[in-house]
Protein backbone atom coordinates (compact mmCIF):
# COMPACT_ATOMS: atom_id res chain seq x y z
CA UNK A 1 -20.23 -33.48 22.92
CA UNK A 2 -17.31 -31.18 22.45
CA UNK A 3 -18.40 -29.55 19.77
CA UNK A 4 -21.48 -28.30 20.86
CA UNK A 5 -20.24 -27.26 24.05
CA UNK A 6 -17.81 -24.63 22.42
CA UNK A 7 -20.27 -23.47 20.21
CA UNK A 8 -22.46 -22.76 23.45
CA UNK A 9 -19.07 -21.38 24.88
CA UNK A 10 -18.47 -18.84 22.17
CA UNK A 11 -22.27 -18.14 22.17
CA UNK A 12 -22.42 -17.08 26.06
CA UNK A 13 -18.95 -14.91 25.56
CA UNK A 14 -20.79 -12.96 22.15
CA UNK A 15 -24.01 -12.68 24.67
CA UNK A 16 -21.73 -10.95 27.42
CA UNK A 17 -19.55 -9.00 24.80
CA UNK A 18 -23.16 -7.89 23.80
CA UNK A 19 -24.46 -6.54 27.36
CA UNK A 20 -21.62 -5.58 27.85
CA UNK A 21 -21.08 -3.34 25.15
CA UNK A 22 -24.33 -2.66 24.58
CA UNK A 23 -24.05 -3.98 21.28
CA UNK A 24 -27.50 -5.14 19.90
CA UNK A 25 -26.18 -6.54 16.78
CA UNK A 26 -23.97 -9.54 18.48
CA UNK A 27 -27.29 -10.70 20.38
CA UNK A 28 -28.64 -12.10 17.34
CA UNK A 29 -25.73 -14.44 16.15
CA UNK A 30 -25.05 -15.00 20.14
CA UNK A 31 -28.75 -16.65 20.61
CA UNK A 32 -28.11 -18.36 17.43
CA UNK A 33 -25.16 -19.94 18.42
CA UNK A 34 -26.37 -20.99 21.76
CA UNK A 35 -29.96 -22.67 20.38
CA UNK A 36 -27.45 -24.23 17.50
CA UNK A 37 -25.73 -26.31 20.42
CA UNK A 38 -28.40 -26.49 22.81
CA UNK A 39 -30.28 -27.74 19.73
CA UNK A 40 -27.64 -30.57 18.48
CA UNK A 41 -27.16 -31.38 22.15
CA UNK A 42 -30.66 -32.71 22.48
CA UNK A 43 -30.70 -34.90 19.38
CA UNK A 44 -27.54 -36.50 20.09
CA UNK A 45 -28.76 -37.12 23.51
CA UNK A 46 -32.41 -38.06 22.41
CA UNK A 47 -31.13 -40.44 19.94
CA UNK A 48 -28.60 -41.98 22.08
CA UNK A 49 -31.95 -42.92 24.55
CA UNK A 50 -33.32 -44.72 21.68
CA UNK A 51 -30.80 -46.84 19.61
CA UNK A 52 -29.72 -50.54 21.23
CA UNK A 53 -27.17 -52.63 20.24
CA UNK A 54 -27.48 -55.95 19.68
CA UNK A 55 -24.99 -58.42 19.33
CA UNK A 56 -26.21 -62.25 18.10
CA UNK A 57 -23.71 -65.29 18.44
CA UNK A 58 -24.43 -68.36 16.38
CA UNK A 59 -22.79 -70.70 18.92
CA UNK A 60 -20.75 -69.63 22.01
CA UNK A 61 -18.74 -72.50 21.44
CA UNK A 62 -16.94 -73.29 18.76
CA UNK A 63 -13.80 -75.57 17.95
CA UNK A 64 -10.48 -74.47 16.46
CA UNK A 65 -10.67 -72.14 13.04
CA UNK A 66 -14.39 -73.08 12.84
CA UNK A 67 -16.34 -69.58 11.82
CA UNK A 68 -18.60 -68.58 13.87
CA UNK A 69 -21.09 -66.45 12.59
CA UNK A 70 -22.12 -62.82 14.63
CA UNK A 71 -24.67 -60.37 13.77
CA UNK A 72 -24.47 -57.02 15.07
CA UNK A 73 -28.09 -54.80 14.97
CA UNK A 74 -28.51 -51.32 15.57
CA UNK A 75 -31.84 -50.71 16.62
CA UNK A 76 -33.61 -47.23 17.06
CA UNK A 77 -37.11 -46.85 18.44
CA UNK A 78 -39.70 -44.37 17.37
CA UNK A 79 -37.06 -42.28 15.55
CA UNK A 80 -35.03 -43.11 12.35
CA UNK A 81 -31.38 -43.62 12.56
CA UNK A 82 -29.57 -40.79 12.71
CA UNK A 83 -25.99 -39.89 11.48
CA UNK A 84 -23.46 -41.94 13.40
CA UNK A 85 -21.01 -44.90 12.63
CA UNK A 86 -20.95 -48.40 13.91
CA UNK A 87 -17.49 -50.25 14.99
CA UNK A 88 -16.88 -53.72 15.87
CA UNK A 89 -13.39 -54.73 16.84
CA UNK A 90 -13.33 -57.60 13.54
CA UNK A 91 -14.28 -54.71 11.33
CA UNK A 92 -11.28 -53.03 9.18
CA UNK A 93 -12.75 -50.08 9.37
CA UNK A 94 -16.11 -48.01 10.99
CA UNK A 95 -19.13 -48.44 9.11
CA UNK A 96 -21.34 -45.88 8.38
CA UNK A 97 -25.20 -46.36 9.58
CA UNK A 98 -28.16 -45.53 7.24
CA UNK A 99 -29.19 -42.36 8.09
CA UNK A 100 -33.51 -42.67 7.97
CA UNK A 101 -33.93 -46.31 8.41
CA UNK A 102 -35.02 -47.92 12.21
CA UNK A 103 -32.36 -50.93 12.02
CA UNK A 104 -29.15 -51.36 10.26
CA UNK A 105 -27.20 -55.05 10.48
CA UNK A 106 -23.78 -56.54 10.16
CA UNK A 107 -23.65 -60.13 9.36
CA UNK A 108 -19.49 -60.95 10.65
CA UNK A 109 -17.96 -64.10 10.91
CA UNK A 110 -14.70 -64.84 13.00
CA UNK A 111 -12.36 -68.09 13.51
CA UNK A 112 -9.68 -68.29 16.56
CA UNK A 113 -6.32 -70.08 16.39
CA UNK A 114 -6.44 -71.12 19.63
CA UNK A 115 -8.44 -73.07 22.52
CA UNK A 116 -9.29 -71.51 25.60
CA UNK A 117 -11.84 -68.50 26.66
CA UNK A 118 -12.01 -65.68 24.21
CA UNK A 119 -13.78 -62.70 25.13
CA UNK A 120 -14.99 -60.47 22.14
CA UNK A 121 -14.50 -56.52 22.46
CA UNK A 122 -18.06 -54.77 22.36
CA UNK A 123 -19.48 -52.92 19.15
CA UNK A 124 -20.00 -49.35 19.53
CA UNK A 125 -21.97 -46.81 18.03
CA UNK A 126 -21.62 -43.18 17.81
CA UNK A 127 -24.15 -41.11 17.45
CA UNK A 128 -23.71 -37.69 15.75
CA UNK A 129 -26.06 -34.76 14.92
CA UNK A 130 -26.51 -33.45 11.37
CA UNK A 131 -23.83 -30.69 11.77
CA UNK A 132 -21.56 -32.72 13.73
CA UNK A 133 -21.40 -30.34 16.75
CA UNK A 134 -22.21 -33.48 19.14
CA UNK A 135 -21.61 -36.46 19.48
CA UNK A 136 -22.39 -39.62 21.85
CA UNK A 137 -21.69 -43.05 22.31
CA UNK A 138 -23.32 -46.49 23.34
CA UNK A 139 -22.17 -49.73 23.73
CA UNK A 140 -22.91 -53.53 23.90
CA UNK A 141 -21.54 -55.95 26.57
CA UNK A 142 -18.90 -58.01 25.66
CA UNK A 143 -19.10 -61.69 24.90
CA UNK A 144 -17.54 -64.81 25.37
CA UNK A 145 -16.21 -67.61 22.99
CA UNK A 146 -14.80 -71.06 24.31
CA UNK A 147 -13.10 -72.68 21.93
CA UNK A 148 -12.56 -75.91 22.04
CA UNK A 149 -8.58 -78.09 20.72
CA UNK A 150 -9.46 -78.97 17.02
CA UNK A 151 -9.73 -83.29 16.54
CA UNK A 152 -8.04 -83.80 13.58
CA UNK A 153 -7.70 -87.43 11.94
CA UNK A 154 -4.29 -90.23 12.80
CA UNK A 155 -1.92 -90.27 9.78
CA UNK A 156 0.69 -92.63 8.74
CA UNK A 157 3.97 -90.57 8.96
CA UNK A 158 5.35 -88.60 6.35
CA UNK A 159 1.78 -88.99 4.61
CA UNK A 160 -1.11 -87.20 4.13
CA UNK A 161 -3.18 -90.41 4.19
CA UNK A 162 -5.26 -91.47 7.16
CA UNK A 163 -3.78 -94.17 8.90
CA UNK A 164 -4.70 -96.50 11.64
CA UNK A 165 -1.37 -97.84 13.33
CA UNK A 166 -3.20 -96.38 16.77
CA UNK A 167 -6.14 -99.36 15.70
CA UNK A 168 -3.42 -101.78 15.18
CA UNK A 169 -1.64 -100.87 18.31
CA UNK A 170 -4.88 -101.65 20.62
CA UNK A 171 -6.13 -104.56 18.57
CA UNK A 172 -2.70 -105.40 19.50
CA UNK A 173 -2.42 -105.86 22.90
CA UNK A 174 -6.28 -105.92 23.29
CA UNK A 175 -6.07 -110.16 24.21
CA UNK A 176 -3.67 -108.86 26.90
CA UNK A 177 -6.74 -108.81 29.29
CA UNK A 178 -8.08 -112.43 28.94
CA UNK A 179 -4.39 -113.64 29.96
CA UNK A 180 -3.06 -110.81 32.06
CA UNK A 181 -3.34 -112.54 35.94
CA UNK A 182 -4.67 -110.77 38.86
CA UNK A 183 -3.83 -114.03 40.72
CA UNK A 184 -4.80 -117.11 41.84
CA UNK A 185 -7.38 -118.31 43.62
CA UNK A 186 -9.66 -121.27 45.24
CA UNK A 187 -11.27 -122.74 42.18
CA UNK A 188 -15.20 -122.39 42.24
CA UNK A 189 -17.97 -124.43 41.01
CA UNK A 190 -18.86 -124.15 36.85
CA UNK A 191 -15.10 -122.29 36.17
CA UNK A 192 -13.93 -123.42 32.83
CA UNK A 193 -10.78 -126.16 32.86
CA UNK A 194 -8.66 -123.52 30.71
CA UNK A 195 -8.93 -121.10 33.90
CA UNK A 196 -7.58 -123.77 36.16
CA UNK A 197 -3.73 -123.39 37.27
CA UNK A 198 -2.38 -126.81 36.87
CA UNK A 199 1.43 -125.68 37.63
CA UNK A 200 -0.02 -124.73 40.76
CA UNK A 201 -1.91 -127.71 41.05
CA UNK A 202 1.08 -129.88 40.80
CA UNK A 203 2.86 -128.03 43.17
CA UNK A 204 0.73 -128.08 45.96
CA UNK A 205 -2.35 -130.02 45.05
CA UNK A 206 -4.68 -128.15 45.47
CA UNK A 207 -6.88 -126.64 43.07
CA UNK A 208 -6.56 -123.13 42.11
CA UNK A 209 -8.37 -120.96 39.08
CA UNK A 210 -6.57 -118.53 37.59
CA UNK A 211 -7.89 -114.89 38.00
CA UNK A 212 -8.20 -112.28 35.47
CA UNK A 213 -8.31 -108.96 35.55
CA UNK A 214 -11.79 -106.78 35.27
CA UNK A 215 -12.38 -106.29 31.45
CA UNK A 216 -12.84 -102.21 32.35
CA UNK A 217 -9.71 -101.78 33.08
CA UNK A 218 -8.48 -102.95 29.27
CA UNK A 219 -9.72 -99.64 27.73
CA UNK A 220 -6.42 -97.96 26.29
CA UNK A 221 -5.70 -94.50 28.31
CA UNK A 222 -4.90 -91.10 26.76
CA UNK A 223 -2.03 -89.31 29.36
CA UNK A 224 -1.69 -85.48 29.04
CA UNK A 225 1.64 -83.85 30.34
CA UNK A 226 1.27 -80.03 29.71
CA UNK A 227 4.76 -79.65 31.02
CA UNK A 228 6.64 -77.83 28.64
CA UNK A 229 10.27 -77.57 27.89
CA UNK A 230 12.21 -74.54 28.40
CA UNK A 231 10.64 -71.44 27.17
CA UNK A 232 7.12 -72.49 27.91
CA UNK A 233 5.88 -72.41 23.81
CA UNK A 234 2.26 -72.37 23.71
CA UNK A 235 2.74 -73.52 20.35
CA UNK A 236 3.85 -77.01 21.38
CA UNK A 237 1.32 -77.14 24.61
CA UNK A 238 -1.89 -76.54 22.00
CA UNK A 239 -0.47 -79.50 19.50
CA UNK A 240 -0.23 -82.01 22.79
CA UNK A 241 -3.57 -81.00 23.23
CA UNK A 242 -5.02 -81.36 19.99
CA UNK A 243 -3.21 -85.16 20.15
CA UNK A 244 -4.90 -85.85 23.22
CA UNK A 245 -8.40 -84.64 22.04
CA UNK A 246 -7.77 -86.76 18.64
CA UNK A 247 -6.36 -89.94 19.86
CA UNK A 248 -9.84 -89.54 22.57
CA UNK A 249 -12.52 -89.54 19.89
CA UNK A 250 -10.81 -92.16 17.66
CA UNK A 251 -10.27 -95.04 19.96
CA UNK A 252 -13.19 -93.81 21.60
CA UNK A 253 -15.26 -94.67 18.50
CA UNK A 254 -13.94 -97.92 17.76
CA UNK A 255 -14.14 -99.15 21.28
CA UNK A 256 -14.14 -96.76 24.21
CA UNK A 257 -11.11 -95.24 26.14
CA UNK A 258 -10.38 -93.07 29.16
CA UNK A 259 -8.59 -89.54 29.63
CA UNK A 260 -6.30 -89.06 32.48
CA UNK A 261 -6.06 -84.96 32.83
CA UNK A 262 -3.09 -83.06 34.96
CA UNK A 263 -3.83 -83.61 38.26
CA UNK A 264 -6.52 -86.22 38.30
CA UNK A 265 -6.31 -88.98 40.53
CA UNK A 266 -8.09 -91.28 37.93
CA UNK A 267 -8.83 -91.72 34.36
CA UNK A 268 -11.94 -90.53 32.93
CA UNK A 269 -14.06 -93.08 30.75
CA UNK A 270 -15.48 -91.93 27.11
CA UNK A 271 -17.55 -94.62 25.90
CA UNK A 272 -17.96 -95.15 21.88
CA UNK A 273 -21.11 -92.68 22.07
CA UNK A 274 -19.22 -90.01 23.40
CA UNK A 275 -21.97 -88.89 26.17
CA UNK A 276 -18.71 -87.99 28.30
CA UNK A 277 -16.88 -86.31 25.88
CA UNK A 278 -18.19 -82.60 25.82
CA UNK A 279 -17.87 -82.23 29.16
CA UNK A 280 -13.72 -83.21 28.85
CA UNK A 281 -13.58 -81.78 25.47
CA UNK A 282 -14.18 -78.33 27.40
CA UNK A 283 -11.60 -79.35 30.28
CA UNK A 284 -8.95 -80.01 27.40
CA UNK A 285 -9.78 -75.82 26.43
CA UNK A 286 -9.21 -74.71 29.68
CA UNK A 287 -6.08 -76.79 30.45
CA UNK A 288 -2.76 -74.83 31.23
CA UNK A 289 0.72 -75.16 31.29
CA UNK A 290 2.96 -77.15 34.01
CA UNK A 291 0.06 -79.75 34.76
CA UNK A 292 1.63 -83.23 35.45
CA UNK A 293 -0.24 -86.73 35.58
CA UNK A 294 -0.81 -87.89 39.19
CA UNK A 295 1.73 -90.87 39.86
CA UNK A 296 0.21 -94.44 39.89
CA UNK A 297 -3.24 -93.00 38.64
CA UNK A 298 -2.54 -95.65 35.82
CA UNK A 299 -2.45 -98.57 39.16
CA UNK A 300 -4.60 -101.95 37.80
CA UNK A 301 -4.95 -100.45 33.94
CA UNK A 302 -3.81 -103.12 31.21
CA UNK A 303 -4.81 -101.23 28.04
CA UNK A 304 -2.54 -99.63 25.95
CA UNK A 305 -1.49 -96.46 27.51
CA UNK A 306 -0.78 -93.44 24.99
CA UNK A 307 1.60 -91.00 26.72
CA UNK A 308 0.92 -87.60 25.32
CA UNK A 309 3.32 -84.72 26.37
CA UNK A 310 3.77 -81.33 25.89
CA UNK A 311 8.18 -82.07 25.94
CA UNK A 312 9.72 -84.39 24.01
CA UNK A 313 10.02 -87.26 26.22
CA UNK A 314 11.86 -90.63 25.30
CA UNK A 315 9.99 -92.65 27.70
CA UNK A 316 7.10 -92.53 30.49
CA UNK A 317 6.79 -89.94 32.89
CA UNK A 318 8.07 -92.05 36.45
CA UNK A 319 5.29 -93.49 38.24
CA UNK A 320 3.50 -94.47 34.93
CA UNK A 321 5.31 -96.78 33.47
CA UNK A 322 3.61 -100.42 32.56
CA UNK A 323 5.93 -103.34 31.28
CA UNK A 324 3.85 -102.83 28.46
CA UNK A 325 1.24 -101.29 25.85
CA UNK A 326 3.12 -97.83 25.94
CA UNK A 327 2.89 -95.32 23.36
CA UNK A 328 4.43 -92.34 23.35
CA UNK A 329 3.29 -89.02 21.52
CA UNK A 330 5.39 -86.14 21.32
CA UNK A 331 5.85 -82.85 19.44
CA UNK A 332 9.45 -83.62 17.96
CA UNK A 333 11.17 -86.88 16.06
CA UNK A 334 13.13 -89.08 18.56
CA UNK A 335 16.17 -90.31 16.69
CA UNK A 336 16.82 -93.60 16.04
CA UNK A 337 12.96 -94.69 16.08
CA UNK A 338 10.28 -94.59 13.48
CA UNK A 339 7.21 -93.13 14.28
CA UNK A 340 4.54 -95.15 14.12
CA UNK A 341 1.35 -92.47 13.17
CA UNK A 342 1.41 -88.56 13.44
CA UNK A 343 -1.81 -86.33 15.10
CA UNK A 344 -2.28 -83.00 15.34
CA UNK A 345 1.36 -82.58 14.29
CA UNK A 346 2.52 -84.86 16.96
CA UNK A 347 4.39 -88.22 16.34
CA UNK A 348 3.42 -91.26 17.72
CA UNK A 349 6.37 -93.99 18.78
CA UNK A 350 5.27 -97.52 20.37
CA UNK A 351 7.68 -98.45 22.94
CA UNK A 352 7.18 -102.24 22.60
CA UNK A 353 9.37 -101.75 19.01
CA UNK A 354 12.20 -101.40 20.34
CA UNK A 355 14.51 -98.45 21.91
CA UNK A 356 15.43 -95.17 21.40
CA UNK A 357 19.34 -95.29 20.31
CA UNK A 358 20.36 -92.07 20.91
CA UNK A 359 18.17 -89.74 23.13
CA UNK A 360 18.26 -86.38 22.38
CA UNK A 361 16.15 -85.04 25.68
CA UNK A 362 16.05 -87.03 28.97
CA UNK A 363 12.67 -87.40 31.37
């Protein structure tokens, strides 16, 4: 309320020039001035008691450039409006309320570029009085946006058809359960004659079964390694991350698949109706920089493992390495190999085709 305040400030100095010098005439313009301020003062400060600001989020959560729709209010009760302006940080410019109505409303809509917490700058309104003497301000808490890595589809490389190598890949190496031993043991009553070890039977005569693995443990495993290369680009960390959340939700959907985060001492299981998935899709926001998979976290797995990292890699991060059913997903071309699918601007190599001729960056 500058304003008014030196217009009461050159109304008191008129009113003492005026006793002082005994000068009727400056008592009039002197009272003027000072019910003039005292005047705007008290509609600035009466209207500031009765406006609100209201700020409306469609969703709080949101994925990757998906708008999300925000309507601001300005709300004033028992009195209109008066003269002010309202400003929202995603606003170009101030916007000018209606003088004489009760509400005025901005319908705004906003996308973010990147995962993580987001928290939006408050709208503010000032409030000034006709003769813009004062003036007064309110504002409306902030809030807060997560947004979640975008899950964009697999694509053959160099094409922007949808491709499904990473189908092929599991389908692949999915009968690697039913013949993958766990070891051998006493043969029970009712076990099939194609379980029975005969090589070990004719060795020591006795009869052993052969024993599988559990059929859980064939799910293939997504592997995030947010450690970056030099420099720390968070340009490279988001696309690992976008990979990992894609190559979740589509083997997820065909057949189920588990998530082993930075730090986690075991996988995470996402069945084909995704009931776990929010819950990790919100973990995948939130994860930073430098996080490392926890060594032999992969122990008694036989499903494919995808190897999604953050660095360009040429092979397996040590202490996760399988004989194989490795995939590796990186954000740059490894020379010498051809990809076998690209997500989320990550390419996709299967180890099991052979190896890398010429590495360009070492483990």
């Amino acid at each position: 309320m500058g304003g008014s305040r030196r217009l009461a400030g050159l109304g008191g100095a008129l009113l003492l020039a005026a006793a002082a010098l005994d000068a009727e005439p400056l008592y009039v313009p002197a009272v003027a001035l000072l019910v003039l301020a005292a005047g705007a003062a008290a509609w600035v400060a009466l209207a500031v008691r009765r406006i609100t600001i209201t700020r409306t989020l469609r969703r709080t959560t949101a994925l990757e450039q998906q708008p999300v729709q925000i309507r601001v209010t300005a709300t004033s009760s028992r009195l209109l409006l008066p003269h002010g302006t309202l400003e929202d940080p995603l606003l170009d410019a101030p916007v000018a309320l209606a003088a004489g109505r009760w509400e005025h409303t901005l319908a705004l809509e906003v996308r973010f570029s990147r995962r993580g917490r987001h928290v939006l700058a408050p709208p503010v309104v000032t409030v000034r009085d006709p003769f813009g003497l004062a003036r007064a301000t309110i504002t409306a808490p902030p809030v807060e946006v997560l947004v979640l890595p975008a899950v964009l589809p697999v694509r053959r490389p160099g094409s922007d058809r949808p491709g499904d190598a990473v189908g092929r890949r599991v389908a692949r190496d999915g009968l690697a359960p039913e013949v993958e031993l766990d070891g051998l043991r006493p043969l029970r009553p009712g076990t099939p004659a194609a379980r029975i070890s005969w090589a070990a039977y004719a060795r020591s005569g006795e009869l052993l079964e052969r024993h599988l693995r559990p059929d859980g443990d064939a799910r293939p495993v997504v592997v995030l390694d947010t450690r970056t290369a030099s420099g720390g680009d968070e340009d490279v960390l988001d696309a690992a991350v976008r990979a990992a959340a894609s190559l979740c939700v589509h083997l997820a959907r065909k057949q189920g698949c588990a998530l082993l985060l930075p730090g986690d001492r075991r996988p995470h299981a996402i069945g084909p109706g995704l009931a776990a998935w929010p819950a990790l899709h919100t973990r995948l926001a939130l994860v930073g920089a430098g996080g490392a998979p926890s060594p032999g976290a992969l122990t008694g797995r036989t499903g494919v493992v995808f190897h999604v990292s953050a660095r360009p890699l040429v092979r397996p991060p040590a202490g996760l390495a399988r004989a194989g059913g490795q995939v590796l997903v990186v954000p740059a071309a490894l020379p010498g190999r051809p990809a076998s699918f690209t997500v989320a601007g990550c390419l996709g190599y299967d180890l099991a085709a052979g190896r890398v001729r010429r590495p360009a960056v070492a483990s």
